[in-house]
N, C-alpha and C. Protein backbone atom coordinates (compact mmCIF):
# COMPACT_ATOMS: atom_id res chain seq x y z
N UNK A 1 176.53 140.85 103.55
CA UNK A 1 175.70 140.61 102.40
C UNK A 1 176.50 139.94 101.29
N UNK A 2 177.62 140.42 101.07
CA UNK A 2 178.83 139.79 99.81
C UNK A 2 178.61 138.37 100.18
N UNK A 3 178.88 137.85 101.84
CA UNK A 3 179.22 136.55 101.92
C UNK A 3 177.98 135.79 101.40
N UNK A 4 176.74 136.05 101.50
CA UNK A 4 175.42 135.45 101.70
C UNK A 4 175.06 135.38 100.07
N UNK A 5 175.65 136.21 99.51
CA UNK A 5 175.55 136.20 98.24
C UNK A 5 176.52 135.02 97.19
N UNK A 6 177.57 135.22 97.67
CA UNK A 6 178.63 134.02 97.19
C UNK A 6 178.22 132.73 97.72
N UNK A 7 177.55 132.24 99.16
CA UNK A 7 177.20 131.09 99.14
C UNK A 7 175.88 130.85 98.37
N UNK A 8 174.84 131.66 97.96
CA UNK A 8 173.78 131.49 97.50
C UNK A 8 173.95 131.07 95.60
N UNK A 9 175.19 131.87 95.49
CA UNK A 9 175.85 131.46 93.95
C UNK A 9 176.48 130.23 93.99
N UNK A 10 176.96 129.59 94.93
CA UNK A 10 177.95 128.45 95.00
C UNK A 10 176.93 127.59 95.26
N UNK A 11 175.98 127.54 96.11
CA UNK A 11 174.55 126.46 96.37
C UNK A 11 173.86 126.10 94.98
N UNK A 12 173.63 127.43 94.55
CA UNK A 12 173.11 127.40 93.00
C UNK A 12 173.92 126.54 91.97
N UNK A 13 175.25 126.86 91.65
CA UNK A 13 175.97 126.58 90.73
C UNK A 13 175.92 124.97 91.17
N UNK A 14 176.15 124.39 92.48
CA UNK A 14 176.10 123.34 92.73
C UNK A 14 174.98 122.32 92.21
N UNK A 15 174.17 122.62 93.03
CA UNK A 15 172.87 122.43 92.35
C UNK A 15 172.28 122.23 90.88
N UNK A 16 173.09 123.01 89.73
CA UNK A 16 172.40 123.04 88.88
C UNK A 16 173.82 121.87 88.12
N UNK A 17 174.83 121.74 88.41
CA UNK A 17 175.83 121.07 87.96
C UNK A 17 175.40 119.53 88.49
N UNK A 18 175.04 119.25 89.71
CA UNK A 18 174.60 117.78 90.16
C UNK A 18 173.02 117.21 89.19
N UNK A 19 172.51 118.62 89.37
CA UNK A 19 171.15 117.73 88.30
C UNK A 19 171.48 117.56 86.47
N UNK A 20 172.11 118.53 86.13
CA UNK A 20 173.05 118.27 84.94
C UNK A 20 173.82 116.90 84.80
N UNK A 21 174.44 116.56 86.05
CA UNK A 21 175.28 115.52 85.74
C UNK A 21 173.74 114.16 85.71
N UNK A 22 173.71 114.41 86.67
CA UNK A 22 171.99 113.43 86.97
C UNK A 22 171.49 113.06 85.60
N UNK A 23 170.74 114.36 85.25
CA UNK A 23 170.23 114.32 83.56
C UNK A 23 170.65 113.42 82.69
N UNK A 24 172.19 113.39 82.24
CA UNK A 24 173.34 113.38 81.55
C UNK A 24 173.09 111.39 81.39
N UNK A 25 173.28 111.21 83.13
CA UNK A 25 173.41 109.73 83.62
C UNK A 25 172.09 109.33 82.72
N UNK A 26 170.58 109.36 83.24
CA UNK A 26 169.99 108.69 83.29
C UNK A 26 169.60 109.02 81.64
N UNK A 27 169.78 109.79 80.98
CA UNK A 27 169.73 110.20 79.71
C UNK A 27 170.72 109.04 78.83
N UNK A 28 172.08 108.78 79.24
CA UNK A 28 172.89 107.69 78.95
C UNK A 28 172.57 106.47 79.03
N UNK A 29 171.78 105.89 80.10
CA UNK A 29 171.36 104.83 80.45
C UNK A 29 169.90 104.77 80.75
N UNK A 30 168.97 104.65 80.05
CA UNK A 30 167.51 104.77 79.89
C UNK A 30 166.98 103.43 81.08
N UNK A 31 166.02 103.64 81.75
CA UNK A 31 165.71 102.39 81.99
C UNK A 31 164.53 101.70 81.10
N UNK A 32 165.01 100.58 80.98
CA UNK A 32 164.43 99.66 79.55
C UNK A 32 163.29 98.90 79.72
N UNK A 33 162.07 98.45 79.54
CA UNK A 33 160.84 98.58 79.48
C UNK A 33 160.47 97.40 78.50
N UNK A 34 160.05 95.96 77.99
CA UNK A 34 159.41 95.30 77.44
C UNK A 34 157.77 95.36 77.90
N UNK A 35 157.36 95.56 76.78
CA UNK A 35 156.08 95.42 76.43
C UNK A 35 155.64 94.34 75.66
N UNK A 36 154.79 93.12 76.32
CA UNK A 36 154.52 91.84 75.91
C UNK A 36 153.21 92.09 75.27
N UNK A 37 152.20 91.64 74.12
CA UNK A 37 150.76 91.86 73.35
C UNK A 37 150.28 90.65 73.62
N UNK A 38 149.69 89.93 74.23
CA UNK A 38 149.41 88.52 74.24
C UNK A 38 148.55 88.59 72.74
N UNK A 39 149.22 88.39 71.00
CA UNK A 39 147.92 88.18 70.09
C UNK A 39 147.41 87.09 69.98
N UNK A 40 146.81 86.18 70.83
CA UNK A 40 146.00 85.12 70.12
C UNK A 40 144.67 85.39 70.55
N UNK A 41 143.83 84.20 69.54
CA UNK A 41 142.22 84.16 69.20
C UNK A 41 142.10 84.81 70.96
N UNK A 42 142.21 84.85 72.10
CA UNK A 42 141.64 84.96 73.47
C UNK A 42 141.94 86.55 73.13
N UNK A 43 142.55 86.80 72.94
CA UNK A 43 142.40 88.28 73.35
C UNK A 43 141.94 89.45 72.00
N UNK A 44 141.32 88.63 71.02
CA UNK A 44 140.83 89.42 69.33
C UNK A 44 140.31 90.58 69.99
N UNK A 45 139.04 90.17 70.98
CA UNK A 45 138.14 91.60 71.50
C UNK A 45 139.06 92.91 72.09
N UNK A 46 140.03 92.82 73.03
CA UNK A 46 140.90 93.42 73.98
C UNK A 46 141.82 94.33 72.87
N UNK A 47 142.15 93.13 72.16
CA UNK A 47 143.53 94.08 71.24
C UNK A 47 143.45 95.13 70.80
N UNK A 48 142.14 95.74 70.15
CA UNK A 48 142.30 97.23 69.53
C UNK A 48 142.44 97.85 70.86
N UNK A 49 141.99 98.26 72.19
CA UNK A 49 142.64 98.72 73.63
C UNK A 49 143.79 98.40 74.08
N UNK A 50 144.38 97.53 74.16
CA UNK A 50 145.63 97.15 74.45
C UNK A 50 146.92 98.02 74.38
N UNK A 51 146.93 98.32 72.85
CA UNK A 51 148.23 99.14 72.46
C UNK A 51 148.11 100.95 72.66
N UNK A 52 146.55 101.52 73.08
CA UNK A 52 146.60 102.79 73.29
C UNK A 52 146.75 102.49 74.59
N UNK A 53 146.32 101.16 75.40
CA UNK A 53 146.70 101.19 76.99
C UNK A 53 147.96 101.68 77.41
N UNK A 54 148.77 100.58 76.31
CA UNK A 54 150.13 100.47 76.96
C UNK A 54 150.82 101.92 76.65
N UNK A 55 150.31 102.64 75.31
CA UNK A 55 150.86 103.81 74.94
C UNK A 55 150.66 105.19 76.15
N UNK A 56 149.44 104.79 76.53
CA UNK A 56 149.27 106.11 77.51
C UNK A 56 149.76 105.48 78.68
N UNK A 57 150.30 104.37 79.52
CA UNK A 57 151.37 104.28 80.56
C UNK A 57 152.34 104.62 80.29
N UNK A 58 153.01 104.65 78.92
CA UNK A 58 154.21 105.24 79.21
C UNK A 58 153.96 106.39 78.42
N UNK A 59 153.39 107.17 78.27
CA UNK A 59 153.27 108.62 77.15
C UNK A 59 153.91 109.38 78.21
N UNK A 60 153.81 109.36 79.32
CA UNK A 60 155.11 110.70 80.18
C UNK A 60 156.33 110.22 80.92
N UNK A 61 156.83 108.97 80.25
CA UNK A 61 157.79 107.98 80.98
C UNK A 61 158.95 109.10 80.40
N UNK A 62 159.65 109.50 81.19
CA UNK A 62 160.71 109.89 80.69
C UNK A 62 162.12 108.98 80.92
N UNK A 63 163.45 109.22 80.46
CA UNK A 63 164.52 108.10 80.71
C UNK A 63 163.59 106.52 80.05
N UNK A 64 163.07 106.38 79.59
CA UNK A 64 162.38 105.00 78.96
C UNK A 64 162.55 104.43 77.76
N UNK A 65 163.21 103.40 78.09
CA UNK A 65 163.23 102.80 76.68
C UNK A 65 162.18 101.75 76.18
N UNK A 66 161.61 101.99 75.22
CA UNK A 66 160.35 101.09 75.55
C UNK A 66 160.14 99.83 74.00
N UNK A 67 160.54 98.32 74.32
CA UNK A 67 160.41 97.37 73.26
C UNK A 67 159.27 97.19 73.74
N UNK A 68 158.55 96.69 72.22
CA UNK A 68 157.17 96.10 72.40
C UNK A 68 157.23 94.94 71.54
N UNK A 69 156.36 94.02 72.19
CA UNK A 69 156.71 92.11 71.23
C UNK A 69 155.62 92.13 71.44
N UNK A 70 155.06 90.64 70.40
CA UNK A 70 154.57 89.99 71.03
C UNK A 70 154.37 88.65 72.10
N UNK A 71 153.47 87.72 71.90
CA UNK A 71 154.27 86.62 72.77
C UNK A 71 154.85 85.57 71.56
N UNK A 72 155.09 86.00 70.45
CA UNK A 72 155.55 85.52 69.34
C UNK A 72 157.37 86.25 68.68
N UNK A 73 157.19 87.36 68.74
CA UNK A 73 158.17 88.10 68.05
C UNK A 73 157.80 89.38 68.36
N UNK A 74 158.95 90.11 68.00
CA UNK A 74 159.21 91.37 68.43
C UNK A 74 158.39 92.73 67.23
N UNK A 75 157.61 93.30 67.56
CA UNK A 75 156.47 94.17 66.71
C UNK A 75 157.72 95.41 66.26
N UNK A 76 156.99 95.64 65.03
CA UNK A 76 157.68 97.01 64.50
C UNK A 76 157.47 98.06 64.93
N UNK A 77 158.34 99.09 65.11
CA UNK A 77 158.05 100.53 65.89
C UNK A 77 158.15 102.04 65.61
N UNK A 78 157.77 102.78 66.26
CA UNK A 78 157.46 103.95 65.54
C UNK A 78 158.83 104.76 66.36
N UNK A 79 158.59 105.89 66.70
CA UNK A 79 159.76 106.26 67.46
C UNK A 79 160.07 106.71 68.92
N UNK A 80 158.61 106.68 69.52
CA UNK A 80 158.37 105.75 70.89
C UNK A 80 158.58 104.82 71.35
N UNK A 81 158.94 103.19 70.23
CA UNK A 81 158.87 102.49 70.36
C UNK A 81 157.84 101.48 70.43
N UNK A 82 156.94 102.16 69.89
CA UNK A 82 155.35 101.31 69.87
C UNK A 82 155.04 101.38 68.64
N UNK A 83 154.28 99.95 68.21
CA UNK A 83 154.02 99.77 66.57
C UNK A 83 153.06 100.92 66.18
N UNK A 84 153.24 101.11 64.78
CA UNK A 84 152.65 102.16 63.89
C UNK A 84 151.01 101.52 63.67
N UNK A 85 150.76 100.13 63.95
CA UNK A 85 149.49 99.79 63.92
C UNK A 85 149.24 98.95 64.42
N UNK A 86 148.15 98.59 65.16
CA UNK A 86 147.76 97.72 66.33
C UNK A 86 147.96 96.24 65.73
N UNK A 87 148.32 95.37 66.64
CA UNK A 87 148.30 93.94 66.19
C UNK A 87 146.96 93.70 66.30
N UNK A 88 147.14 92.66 65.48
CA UNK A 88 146.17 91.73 65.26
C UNK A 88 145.95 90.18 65.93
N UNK A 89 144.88 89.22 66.44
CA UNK A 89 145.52 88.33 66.92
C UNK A 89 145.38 87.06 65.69
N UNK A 90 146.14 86.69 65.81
CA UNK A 90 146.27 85.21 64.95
C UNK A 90 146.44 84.02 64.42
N UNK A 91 147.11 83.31 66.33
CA UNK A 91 147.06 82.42 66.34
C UNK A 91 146.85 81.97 67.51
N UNK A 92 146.95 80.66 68.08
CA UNK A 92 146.57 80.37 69.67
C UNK A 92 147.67 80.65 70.78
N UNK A 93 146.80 80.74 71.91
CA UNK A 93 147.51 81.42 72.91
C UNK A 93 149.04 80.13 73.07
N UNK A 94 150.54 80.77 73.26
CA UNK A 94 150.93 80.15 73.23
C UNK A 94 152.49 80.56 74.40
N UNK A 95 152.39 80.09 75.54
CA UNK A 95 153.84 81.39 76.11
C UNK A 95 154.84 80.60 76.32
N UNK A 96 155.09 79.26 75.58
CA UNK A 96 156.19 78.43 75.63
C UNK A 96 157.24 79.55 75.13
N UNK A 97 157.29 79.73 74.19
CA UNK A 97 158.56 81.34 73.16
C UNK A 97 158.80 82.06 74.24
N UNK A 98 157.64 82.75 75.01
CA UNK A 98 157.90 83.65 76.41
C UNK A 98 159.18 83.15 77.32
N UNK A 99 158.69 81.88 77.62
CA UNK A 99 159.03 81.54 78.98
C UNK A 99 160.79 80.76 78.36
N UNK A 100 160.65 80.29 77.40
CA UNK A 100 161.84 79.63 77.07
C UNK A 100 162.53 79.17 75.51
N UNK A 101 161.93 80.06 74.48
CA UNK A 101 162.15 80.66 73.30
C UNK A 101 163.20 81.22 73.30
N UNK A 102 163.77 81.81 71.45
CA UNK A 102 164.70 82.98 71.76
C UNK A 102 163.92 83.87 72.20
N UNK A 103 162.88 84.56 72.18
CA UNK A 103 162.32 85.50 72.39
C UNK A 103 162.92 85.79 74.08
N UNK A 104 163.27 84.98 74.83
CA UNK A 104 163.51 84.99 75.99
C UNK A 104 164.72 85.76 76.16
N UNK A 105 165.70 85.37 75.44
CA UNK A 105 166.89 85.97 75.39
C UNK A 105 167.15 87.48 75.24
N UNK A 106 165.79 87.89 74.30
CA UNK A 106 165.91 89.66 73.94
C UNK A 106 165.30 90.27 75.05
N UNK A 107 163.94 89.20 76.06
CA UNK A 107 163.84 90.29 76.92
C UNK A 107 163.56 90.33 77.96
N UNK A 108 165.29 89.55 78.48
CA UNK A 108 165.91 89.20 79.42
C UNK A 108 167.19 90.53 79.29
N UNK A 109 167.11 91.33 78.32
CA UNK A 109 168.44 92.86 78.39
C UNK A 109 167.00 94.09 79.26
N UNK A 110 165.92 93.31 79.26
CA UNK A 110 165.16 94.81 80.02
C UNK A 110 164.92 94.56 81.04
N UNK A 111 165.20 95.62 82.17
CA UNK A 111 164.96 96.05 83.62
C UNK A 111 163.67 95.37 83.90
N UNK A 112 162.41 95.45 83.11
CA UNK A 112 161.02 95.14 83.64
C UNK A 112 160.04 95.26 82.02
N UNK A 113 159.60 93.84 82.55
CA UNK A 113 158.54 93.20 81.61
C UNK A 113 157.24 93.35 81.84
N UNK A 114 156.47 94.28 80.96
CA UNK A 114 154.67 93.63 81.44
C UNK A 114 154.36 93.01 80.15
N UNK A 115 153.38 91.95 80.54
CA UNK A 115 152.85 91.08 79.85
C UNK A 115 151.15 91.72 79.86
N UNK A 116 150.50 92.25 78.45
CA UNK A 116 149.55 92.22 78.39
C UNK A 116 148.48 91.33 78.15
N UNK A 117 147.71 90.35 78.91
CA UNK A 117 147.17 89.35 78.42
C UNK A 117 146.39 88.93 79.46
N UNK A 118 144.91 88.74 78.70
CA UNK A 118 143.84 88.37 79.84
C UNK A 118 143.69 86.74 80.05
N UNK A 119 144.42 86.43 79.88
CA UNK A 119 145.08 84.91 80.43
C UNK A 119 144.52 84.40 81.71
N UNK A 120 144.22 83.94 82.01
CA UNK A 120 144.52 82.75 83.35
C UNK A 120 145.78 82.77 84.24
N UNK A 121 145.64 82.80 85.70
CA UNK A 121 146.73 82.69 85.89
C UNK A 121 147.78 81.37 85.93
N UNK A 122 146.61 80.10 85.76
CA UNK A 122 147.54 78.81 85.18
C UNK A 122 148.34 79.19 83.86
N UNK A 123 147.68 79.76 83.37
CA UNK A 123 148.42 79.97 81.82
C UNK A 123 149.27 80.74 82.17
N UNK A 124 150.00 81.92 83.16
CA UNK A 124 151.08 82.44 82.75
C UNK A 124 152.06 81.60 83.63
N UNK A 125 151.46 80.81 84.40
CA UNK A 125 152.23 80.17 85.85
C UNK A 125 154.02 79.95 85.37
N UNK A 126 153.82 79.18 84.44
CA UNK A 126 155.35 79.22 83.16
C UNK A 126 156.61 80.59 83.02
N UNK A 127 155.47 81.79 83.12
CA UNK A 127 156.41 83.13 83.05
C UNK A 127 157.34 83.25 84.17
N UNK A 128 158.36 83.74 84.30
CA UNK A 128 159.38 84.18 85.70
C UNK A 128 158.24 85.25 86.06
N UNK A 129 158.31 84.73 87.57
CA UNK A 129 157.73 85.48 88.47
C UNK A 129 157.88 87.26 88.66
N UNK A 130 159.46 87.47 88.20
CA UNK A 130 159.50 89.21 87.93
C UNK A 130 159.25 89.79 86.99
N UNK A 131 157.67 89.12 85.91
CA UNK A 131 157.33 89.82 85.31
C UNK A 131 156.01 90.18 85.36
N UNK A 132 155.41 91.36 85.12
CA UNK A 132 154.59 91.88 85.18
C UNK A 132 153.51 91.81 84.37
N UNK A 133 152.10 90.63 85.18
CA UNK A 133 150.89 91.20 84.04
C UNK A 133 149.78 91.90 84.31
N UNK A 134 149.79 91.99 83.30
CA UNK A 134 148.38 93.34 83.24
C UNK A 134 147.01 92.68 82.51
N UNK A 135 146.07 93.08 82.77
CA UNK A 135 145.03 92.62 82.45
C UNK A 135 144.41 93.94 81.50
N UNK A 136 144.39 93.90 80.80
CA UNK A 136 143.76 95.00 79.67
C UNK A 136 142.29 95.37 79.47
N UNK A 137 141.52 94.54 80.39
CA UNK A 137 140.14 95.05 80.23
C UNK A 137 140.00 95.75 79.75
């Protein structure tokens, strides 16, 4: 019984030291998350849905780091990382900045991009193919 007991403490202790270290890791290194708003005149109707969409995909993301832009510039954030108030749209659809802007440069540091925008798919044809869109209906 002693022995069965000492390996059942040593399995344990193991165990709880590997998911600790685990924790620790992915807690250190978040995986990072851009969130694209397509605001122009095409998507005025969509936009008030859009940003509770994107909020409740990641509301149980844990390890997540989550930027949100638009296809213009990068939106202000709360401490989720999602703006304190929904965009607005305001000018024409435009994903030249996307595809080869600075905007490209900031979010080209994240693991994975979705692009919210009920676009065409000629119109995103321009985006790198490893990014992700979503259609916001």
């Amino acid at each position: 019984m002693k022995a069965f007991a000492l390996w059942s403490l040593l399995c344990t202790g193991s165990f709880a030291a590997l998911a600790g270290g685990y924790h620790a890791k992915l807690d250190s290194t978040p995986h990072r998350v851009a969130v694209v708003i397509d605001t122009s005149y095409e998507m005025q109707r969509a936009l008030p849905g859009v940003l509770r969409r994107a909020q409740a995909d990641f509301a149980d993301a844990r390890y997540t780091e989550v930027g949100v832009f638009s296809e213009k510039s990068r939106l202000a954030k709360d401490a989720r990382g999602f703006p304190t108030v929904s965009p607005r749209a305001w000018a024409p659809r435009d994903f030249k900045r996307l595809a080869d802007g600075p905007l490209r440069d900031q979010l080209d540091g994240y693991d994975r991009v979705l692009v919210y925008t009920n676009a065409s798919s000629a119109d995103v044809s321009g985006l790198p193919d490893s990014w992700q869109i979503v259609n916001p209906r």
